[in-house]
C-alpha atoms as a PDB file:
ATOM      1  CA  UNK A   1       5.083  92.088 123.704  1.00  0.00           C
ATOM      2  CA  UNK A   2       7.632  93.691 126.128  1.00  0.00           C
ATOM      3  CA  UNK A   3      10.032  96.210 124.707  1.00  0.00           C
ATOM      4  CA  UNK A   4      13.444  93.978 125.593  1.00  0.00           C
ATOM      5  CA  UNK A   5      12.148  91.111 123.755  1.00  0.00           C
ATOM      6  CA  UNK A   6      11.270  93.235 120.548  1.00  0.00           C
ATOM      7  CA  UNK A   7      14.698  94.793 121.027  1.00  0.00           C
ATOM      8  CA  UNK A   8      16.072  91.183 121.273  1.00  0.00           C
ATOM      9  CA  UNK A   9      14.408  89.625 117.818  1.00  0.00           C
ATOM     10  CA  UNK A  10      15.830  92.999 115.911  1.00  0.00           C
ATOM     11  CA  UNK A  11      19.151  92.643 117.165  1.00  0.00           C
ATOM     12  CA  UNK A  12      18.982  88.568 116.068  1.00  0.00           C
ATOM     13  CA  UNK A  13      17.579  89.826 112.791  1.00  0.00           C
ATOM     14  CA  UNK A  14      20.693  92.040 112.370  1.00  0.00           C
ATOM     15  CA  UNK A  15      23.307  89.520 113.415  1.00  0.00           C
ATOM     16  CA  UNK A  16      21.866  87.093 111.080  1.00  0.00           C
ATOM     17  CA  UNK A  17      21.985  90.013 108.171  1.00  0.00           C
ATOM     18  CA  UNK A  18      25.388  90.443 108.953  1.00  0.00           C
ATOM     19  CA  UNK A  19      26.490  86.517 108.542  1.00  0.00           C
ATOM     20  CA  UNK A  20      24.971  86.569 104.889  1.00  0.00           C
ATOM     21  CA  UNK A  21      27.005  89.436 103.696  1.00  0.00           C
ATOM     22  CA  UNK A  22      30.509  88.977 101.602  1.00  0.00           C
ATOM     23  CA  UNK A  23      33.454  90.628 102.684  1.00  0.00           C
ATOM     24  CA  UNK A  24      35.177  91.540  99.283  1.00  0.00           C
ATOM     25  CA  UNK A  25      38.649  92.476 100.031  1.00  0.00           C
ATOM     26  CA  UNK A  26      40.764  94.607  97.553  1.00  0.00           C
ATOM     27  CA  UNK A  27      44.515  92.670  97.151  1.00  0.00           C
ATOM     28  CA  UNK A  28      46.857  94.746  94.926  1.00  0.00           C
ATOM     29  CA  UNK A  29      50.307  93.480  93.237  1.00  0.00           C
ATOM     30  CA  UNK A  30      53.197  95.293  91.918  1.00  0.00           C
ATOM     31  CA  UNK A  31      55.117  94.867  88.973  1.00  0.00           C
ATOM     32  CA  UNK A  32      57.444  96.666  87.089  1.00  0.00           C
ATOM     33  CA  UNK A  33      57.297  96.533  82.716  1.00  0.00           C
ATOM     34  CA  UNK A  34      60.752  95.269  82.322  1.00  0.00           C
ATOM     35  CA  UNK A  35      59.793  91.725  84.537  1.00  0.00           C
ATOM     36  CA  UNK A  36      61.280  88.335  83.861  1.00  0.00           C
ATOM     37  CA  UNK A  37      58.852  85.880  82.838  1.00  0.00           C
ATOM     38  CA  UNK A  38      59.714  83.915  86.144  1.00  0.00           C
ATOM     39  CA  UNK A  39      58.627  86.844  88.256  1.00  0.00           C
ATOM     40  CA  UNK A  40      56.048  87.445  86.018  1.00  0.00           C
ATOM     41  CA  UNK A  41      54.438  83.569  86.425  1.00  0.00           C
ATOM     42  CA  UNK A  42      54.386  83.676  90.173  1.00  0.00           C
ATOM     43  CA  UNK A  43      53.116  86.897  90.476  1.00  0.00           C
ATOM     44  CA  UNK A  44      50.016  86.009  87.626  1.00  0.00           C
ATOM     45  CA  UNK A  45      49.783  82.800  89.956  1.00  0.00           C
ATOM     46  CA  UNK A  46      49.231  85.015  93.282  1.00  0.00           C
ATOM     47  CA  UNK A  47      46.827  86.651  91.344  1.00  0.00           C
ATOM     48  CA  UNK A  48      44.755  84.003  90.267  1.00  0.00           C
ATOM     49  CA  UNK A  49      44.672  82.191  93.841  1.00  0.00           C
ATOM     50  CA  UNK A  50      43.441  85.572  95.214  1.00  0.00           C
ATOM     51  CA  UNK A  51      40.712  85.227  91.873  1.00  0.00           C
ATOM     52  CA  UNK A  52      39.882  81.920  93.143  1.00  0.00           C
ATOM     53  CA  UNK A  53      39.222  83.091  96.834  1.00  0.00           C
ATOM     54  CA  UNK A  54      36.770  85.449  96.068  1.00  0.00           C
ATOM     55  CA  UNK A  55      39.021  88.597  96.103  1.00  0.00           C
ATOM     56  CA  UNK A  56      39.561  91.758  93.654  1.00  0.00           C
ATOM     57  CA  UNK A  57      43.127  92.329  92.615  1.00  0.00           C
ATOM     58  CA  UNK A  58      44.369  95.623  91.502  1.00  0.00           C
ATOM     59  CA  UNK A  59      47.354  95.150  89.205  1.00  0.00           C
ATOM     60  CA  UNK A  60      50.019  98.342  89.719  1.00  0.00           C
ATOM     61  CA  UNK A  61      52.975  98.941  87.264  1.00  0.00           C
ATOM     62  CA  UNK A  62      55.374 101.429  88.335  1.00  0.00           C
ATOM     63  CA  UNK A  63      57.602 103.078  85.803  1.00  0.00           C
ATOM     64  CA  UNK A  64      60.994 104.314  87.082  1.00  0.00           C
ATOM     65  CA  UNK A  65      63.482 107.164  85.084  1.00  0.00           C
ATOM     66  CA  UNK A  66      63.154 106.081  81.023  1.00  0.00           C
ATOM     67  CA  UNK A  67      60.477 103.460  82.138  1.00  0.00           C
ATOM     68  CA  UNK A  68      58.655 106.272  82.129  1.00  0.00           C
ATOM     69  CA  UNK A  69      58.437 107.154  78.202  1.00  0.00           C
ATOM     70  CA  UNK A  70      57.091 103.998  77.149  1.00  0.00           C
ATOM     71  CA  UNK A  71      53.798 103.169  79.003  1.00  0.00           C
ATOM     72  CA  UNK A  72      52.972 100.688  76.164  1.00  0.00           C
ATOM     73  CA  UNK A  73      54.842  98.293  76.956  1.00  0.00           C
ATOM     74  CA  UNK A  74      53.051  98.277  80.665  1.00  0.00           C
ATOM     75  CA  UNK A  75      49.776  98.515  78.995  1.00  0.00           C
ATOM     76  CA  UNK A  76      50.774  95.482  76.553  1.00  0.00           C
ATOM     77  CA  UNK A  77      52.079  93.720  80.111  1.00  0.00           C
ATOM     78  CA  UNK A  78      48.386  94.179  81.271  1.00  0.00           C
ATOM     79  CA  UNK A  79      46.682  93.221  78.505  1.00  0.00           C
ATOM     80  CA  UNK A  80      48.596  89.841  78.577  1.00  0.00           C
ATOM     81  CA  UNK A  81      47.685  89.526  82.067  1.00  0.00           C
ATOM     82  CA  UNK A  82      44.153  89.926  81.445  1.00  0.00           C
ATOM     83  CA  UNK A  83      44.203  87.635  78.859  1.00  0.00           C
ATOM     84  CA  UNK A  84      45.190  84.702  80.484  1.00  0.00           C
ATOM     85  CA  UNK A  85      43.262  85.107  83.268  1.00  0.00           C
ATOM     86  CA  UNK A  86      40.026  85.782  81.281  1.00  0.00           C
ATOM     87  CA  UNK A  87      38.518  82.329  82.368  1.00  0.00           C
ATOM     88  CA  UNK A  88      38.754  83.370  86.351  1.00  0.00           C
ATOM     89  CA  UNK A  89      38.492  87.121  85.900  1.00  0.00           C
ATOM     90  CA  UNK A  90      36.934  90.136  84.474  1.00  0.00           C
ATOM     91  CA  UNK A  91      38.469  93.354  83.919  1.00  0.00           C
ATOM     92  CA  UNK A  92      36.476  95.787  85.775  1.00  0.00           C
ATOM     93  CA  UNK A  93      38.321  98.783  85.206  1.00  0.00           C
ATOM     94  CA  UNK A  94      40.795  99.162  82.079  1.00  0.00           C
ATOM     95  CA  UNK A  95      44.527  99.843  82.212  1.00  0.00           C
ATOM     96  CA  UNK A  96      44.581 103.495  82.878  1.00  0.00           C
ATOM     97  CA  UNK A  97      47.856 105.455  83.724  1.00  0.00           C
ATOM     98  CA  UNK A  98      48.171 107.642  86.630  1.00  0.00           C
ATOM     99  CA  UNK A  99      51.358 109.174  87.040  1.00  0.00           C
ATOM    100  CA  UNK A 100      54.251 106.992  87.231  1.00  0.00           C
ATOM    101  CA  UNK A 101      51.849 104.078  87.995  1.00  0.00           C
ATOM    102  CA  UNK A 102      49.701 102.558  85.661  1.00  0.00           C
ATOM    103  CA  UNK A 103      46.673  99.950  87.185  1.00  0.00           C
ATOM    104  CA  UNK A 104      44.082  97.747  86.169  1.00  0.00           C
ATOM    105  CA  UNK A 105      41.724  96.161  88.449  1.00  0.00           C
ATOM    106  CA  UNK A 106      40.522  92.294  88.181  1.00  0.00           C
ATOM    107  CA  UNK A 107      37.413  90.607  89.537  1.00  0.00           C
ATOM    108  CA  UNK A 108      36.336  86.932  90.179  1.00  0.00           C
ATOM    109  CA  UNK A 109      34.434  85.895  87.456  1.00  0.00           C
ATOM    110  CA  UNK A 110      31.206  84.763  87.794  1.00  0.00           C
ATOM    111  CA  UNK A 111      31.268  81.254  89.120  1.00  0.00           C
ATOM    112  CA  UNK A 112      28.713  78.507  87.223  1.00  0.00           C
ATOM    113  CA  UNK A 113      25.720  76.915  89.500  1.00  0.00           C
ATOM    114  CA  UNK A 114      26.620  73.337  88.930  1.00  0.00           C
ATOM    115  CA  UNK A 115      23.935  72.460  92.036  1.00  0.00           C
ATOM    116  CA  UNK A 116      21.497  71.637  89.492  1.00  0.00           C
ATOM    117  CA  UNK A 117      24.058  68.724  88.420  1.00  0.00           C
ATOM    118  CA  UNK A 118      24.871  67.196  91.609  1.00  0.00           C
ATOM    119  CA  UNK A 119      21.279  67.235  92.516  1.00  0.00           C
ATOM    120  CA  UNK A 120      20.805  63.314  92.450  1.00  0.00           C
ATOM    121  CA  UNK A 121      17.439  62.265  90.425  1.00  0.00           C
ATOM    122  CA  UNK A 122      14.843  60.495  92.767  1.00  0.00           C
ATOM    123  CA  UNK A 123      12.932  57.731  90.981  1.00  0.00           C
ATOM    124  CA  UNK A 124       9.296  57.251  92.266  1.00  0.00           C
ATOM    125  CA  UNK A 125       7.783  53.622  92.178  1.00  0.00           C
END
């Protein structure tokens, strides 16, 4: 075999590697602890149609001035957010406070393989 075909097959080799991989991208939102539940519903519903393509979301909450002395309430904001988006997403790292921000970061959930149940039976005669 000649060298430029051997160099050819690798490089197909690679390009088909490269079609099979997932591009996870890293989509972050920002609220603040004092939001009103109108915010708060269309920014949980950005987050779960980023969920739903595939995407991580990192959840910041800033603090400004006073904000500042009660991180609990951002922490309870977090936890609420977590929890109703448990059935699309797992928490893969914990609230953790970092300065005047405090983030969480969400990933897809595992999605079920319902192949086996589309799969139509074949009857033999």
């Amino acid at each position: 075999m000649d060298f430029g075909k051997y160099k050819y097959e690798i490089a197909q080799k690679a390009r088909e590697a490269r079609q099979n991989q997932t591009h996870i991208v890293v989509k972050e939102m920002r609220l603040r602890p004092n939001i009103e539940p109108h915010d708060y519903e269309t920014k949980r519903n950005h987050i779960e149609r980023f969920l739903s393509g595939g995407d991580k979301v990192k959840v910041t909450i800033q603090f400004r001035g006073r904000e500042q002395s009660r991180p609990e309430i951002g922490y309870r904001l977090l936890q609420k957010l977590a929890e109703e988006l448990a059935e699309v997403s797992i928490v893969e790292f914990a609230p953790k406070q970092e300065g005047r921000n405090m983030t969480m970061v969400l990933g897809p959930a595992k999605k079920t393989s319902t192949a086996k149940k589309a799969a139509p039976e074949v009857k033999a005669k």
